[in-house]
N, C-alpha and C. Protein backbone atom coordinates (compact mmCIF):
# COMPACT_ATOMS: atom_id res chain seq x y z
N UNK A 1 79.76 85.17 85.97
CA UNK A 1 80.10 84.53 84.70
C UNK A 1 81.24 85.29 84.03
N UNK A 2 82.28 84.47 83.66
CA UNK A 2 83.01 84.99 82.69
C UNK A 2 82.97 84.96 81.71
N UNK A 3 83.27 86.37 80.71
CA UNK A 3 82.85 86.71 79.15
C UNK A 3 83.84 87.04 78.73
N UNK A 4 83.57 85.54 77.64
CA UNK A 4 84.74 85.32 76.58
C UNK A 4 84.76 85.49 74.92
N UNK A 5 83.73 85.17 75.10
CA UNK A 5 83.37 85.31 73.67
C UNK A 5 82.36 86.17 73.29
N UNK A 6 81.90 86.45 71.91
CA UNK A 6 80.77 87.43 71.73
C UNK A 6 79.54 86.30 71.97
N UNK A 7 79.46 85.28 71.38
CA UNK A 7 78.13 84.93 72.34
C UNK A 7 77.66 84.71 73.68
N UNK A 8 78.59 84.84 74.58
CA UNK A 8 78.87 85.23 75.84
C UNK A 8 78.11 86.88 76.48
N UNK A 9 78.48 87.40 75.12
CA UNK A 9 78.38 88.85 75.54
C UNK A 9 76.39 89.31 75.07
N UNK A 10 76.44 88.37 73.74
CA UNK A 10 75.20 88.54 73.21
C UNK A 10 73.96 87.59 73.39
N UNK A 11 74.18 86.74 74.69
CA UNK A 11 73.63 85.85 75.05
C UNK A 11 71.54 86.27 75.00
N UNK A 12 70.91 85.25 74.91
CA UNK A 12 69.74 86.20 75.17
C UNK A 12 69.45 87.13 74.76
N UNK A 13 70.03 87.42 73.80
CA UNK A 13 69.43 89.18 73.10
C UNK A 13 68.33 88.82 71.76
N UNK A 14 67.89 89.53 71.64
CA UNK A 14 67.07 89.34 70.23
C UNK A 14 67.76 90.24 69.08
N UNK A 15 67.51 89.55 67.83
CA UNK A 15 68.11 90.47 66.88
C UNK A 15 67.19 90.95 65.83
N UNK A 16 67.99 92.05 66.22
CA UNK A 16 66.65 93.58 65.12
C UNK A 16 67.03 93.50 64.14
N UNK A 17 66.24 93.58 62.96
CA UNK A 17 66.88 94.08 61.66
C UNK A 17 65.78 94.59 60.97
N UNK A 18 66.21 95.22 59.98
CA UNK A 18 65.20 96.10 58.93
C UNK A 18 65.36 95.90 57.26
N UNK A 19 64.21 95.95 56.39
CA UNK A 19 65.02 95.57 54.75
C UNK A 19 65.86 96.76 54.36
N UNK A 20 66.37 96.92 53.09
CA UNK A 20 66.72 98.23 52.80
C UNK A 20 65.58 98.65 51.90
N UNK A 21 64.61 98.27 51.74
CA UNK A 21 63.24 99.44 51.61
C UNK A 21 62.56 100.10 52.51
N UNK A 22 63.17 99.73 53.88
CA UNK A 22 62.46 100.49 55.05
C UNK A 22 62.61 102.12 54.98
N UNK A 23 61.55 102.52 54.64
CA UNK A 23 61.80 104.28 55.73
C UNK A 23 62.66 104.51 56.76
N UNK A 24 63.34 105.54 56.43
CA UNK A 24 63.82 106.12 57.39
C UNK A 24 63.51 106.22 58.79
N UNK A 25 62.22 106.61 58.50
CA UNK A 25 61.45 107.15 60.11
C UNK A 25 61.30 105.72 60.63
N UNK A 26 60.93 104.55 59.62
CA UNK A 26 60.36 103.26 60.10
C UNK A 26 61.74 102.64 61.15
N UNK A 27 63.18 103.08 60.51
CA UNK A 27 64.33 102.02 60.91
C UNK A 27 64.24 102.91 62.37
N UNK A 28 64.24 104.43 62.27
CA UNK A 28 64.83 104.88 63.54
C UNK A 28 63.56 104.58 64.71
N UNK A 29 62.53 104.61 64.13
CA UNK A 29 61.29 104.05 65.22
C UNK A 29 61.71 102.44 65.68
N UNK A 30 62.50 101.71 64.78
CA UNK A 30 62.88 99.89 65.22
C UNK A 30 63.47 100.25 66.48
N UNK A 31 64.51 101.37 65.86
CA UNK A 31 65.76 101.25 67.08
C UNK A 31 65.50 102.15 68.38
N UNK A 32 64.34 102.88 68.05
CA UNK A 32 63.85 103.27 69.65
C UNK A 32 63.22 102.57 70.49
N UNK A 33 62.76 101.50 69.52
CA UNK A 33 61.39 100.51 70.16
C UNK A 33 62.28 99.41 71.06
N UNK A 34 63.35 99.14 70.33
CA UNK A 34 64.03 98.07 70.70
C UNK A 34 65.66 98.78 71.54
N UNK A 35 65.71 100.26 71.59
CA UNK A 35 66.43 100.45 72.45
C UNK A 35 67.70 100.52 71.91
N UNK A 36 68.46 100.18 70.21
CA UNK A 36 69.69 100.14 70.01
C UNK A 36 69.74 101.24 68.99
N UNK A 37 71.55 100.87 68.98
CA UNK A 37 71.69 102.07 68.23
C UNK A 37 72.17 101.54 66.57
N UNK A 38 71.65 100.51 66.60
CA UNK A 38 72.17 99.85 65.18
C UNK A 38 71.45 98.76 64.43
N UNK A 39 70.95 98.77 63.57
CA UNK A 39 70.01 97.39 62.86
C UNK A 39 70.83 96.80 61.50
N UNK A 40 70.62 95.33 61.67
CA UNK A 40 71.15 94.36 60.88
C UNK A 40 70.00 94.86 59.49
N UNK A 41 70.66 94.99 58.30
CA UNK A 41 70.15 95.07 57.08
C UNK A 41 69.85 94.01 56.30
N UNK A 42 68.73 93.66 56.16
CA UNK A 42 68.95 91.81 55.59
C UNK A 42 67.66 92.28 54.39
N UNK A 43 68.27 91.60 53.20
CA UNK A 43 67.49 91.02 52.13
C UNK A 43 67.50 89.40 51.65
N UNK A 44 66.85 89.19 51.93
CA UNK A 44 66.70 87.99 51.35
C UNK A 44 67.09 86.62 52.15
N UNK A 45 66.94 86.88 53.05
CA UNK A 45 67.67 86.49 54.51
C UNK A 45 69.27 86.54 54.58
N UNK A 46 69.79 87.47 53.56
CA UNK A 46 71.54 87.94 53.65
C UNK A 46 71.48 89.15 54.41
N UNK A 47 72.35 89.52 54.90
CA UNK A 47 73.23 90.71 55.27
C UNK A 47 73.63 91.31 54.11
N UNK A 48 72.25 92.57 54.06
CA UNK A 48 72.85 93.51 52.94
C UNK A 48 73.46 94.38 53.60
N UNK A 49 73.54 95.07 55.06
CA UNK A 49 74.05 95.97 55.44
C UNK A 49 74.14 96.19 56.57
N UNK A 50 74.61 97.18 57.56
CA UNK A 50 74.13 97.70 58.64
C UNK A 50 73.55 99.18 58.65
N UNK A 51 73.29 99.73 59.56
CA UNK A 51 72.26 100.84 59.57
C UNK A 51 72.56 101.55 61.16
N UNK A 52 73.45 102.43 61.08
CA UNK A 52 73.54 103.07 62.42
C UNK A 52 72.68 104.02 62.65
N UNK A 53 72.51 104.79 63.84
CA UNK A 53 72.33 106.27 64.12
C UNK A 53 73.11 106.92 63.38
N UNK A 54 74.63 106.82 63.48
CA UNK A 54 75.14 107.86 62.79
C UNK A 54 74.63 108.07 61.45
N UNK A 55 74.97 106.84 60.44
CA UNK A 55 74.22 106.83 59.04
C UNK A 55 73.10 107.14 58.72
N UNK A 56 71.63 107.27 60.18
CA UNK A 56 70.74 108.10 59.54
C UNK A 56 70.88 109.82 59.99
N UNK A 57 71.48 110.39 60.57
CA UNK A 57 72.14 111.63 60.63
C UNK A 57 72.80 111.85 59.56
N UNK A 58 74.28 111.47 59.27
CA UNK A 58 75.13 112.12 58.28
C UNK A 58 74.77 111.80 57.34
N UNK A 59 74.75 110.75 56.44
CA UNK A 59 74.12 110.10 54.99
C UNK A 59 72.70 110.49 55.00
N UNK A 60 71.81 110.53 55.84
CA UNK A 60 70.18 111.16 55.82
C UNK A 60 70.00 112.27 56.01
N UNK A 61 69.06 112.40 57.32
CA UNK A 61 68.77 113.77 57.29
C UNK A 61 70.15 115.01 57.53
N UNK A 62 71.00 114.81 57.32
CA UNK A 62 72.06 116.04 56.98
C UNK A 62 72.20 116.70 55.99
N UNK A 63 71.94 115.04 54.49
CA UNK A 63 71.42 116.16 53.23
C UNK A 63 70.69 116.13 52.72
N UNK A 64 69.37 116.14 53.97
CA UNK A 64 68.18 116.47 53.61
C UNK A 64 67.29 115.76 52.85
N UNK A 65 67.35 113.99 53.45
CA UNK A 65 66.70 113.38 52.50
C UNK A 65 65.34 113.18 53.40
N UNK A 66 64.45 113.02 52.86
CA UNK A 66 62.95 112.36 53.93
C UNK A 66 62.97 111.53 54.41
N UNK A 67 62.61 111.67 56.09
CA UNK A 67 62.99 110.43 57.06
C UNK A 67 62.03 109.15 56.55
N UNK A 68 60.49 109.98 55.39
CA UNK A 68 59.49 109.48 55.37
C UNK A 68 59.76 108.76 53.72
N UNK A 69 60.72 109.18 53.03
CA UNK A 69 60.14 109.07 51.49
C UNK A 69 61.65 108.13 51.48
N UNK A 70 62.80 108.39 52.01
CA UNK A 70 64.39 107.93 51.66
C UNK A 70 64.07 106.22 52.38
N UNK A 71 65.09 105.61 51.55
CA UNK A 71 65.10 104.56 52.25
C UNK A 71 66.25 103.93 53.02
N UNK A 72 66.39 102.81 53.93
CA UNK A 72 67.33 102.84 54.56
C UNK A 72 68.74 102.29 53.19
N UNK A 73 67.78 101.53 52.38
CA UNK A 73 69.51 101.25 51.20
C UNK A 73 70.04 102.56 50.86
N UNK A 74 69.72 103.75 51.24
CA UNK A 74 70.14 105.07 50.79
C UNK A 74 71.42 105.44 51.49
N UNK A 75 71.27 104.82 52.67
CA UNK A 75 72.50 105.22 53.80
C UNK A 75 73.26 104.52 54.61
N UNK A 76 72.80 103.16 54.29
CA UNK A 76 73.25 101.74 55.20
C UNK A 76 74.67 102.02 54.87
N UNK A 77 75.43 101.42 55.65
CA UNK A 77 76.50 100.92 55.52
C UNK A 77 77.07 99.05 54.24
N UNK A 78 76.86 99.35 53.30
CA UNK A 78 76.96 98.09 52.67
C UNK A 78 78.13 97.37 53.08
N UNK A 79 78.15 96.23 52.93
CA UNK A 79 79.44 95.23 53.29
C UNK A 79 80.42 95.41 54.53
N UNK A 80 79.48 95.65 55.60
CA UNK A 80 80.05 95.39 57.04
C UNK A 80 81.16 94.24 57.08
N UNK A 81 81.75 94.97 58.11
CA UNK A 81 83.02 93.98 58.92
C UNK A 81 82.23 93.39 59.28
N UNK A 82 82.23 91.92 59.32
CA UNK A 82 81.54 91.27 60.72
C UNK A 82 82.55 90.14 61.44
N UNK A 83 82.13 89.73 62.60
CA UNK A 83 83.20 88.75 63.25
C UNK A 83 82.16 87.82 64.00
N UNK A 84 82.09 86.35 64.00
CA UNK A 84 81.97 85.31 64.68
C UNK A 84 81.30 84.73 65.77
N UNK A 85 80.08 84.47 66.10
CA UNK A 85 79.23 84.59 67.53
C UNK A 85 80.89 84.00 68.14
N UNK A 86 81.96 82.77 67.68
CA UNK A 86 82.24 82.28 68.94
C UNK A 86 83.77 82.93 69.30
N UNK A 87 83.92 84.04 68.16
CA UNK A 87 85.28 84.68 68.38
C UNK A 87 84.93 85.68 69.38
N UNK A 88 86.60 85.36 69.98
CA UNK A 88 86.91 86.01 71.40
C UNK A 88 86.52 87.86 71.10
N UNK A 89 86.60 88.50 72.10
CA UNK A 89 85.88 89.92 72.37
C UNK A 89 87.22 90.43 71.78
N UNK A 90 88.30 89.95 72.15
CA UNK A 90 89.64 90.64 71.72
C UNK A 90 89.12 91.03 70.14
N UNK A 91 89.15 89.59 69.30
CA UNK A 91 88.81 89.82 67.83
C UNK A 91 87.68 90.51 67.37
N UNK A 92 86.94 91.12 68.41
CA UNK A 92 85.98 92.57 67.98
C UNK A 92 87.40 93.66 68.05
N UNK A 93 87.78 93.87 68.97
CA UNK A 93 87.96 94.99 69.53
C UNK A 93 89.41 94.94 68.04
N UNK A 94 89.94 93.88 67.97
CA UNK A 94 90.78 94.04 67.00
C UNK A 94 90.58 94.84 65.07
N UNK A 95 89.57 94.10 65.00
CA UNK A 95 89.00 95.00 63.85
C UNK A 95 88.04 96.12 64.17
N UNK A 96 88.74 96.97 65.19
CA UNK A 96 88.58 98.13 64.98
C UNK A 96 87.07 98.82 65.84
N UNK A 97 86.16 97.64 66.27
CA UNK A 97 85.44 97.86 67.21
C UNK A 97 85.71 99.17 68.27
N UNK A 98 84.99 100.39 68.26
CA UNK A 98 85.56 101.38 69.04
C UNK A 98 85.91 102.65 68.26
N UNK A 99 87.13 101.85 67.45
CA UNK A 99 87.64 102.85 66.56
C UNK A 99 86.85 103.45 65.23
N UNK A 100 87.01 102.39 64.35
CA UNK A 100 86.46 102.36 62.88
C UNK A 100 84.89 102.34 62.96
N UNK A 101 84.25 101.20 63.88
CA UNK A 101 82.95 100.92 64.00
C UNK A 101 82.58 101.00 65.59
N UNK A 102 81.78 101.18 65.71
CA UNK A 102 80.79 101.46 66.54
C UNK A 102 80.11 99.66 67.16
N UNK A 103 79.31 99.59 65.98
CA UNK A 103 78.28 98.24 65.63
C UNK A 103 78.85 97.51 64.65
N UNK A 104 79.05 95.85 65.03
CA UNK A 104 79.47 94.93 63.91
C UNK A 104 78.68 93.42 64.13
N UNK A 105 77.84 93.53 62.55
CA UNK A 105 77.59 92.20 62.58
C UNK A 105 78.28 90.86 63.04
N UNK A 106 77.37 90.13 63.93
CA UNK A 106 78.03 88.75 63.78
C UNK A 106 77.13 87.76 63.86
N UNK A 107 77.98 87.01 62.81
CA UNK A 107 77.52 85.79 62.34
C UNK A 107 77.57 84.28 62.98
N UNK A 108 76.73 83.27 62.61
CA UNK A 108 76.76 82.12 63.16
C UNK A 108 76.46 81.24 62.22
N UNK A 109 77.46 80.19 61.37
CA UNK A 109 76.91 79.64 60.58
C UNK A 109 76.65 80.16 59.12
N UNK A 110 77.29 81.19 58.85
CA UNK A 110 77.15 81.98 57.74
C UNK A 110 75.73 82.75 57.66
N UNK A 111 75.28 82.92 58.77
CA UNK A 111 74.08 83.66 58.74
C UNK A 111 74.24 84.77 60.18
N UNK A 112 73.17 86.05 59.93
CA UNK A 112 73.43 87.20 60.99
C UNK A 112 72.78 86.73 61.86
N UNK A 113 73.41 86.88 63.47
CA UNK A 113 72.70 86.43 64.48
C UNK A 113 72.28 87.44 65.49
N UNK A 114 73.27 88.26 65.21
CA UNK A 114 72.74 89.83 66.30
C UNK A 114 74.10 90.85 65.55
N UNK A 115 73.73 91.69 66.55
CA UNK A 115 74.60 92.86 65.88
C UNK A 115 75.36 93.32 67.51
N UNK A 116 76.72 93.58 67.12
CA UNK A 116 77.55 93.82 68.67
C UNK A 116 77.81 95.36 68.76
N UNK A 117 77.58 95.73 69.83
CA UNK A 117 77.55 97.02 70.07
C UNK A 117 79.12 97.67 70.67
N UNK A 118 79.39 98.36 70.92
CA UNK A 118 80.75 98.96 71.45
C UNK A 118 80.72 99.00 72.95
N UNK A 119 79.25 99.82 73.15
CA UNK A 119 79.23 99.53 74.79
C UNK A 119 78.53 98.03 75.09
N UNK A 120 78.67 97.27 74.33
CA UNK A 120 78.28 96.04 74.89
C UNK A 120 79.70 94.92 75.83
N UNK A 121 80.47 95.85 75.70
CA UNK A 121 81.77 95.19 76.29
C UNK A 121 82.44 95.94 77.26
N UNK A 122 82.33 94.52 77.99
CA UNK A 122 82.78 95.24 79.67
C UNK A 122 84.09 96.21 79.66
N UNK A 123 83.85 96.82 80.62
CA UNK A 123 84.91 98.14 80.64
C UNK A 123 85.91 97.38 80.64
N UNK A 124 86.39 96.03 81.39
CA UNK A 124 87.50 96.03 82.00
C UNK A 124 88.06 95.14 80.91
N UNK A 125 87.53 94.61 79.89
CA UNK A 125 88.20 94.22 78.88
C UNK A 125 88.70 95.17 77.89
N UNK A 126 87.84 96.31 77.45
CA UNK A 126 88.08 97.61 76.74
C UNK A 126 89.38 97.84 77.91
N UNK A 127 89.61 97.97 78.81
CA UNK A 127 91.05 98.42 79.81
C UNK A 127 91.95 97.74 79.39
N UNK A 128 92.01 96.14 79.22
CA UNK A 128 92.99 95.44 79.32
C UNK A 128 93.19 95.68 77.61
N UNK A 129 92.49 95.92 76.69
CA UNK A 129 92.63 95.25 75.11
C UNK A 129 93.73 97.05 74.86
N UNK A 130 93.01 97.93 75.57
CA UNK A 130 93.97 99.38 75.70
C UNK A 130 95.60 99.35 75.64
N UNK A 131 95.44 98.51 77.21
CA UNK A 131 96.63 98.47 77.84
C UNK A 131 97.89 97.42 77.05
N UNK A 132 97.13 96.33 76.33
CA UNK A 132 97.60 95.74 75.43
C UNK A 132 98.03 96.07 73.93
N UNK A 133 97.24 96.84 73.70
CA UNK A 133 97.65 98.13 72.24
C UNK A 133 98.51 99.03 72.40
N UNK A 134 98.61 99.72 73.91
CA UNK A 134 99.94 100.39 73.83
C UNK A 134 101.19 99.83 74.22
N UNK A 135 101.04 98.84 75.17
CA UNK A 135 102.46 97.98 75.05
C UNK A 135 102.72 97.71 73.48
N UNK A 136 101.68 96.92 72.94
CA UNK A 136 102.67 96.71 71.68
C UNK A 136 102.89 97.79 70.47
N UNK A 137 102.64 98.90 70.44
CA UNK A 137 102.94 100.04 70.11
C UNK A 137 104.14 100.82 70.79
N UNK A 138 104.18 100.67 71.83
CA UNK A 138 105.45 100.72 72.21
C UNK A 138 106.76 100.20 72.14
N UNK A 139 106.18 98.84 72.05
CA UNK A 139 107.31 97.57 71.48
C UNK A 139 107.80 98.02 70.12
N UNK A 140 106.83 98.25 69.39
CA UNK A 140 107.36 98.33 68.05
C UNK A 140 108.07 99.55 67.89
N UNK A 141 107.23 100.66 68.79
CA UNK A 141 108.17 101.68 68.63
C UNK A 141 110.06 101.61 69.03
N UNK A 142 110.49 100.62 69.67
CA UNK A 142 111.57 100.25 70.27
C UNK A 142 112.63 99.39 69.35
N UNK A 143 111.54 98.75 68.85
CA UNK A 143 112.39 98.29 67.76
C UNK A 143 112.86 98.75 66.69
N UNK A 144 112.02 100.19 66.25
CA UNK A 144 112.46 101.03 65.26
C UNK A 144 113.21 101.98 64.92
């Protein structure tokens, strides 16, 4: 099969998410149970946030908040990038997928449908989207 799009990529997956009153210990127990490294933040059936590993490390326990007493609205990431179940993998990788973010919501219908991971995309597109960033970085450098 060829993968074109992010629902292509996120086919069949289930999507995790946690409120932002969850415990700490509760979100990082979701994401061991379920194996990821990132949970969709939803109140009210919106996207209040996302919730990485990293964010419960640096924003949590780094300054020392309780994995047991802090909650995840303490450290989420509020107002995620998100991009499109049917936009192409390029338009992850374009906003910064890799770079800036790690994990980015996407939506279907104005609602969260899963959350896209960084290693969820085949190497050989991460090669080509590379190889395509430095040509045109180069280009521009030529013109300047």
């Amino acid at each position: 099969m060829i993968i074109k799009t992010i629902r292509d990529v996120l086919a069949g997956r289930s999507f995790h998410h946690v409120t932002p009153e969850t415990s700490l210990r509760a979100a990082a127990q979701e994401m061991e149970r379920h194996d990821v490294g990132a949970l969709a933040v939803m109140e009210g059936g919106a996207l209040a946030g996302i919730l990485s590993e990293r964010d419960l490390v640096r924003r949590g326990l780094a300054h020392g908040l309780s994995a047991d007493e802090a909650t995840v609205a303490q450290v989420m990431t509020r107002d995620p990038v998100t991009v499109d179940m049917d936009d192409a993998i390029s338009d992850a990788l374009a906003v910064k997928l890799g770079d800036a973010f790690r994990h980015l919501p996407v939506m279907e219908e104005g609602r969260v449908a899963g959350v896209l991971s960084y290693r969820d995309i085949p190497a050989e597109y991460l090669m080509m989207f590379e190889h395509f960033r430095e040509m045109s970085e180069a280009r521009a450098d030529e013109a300047s």
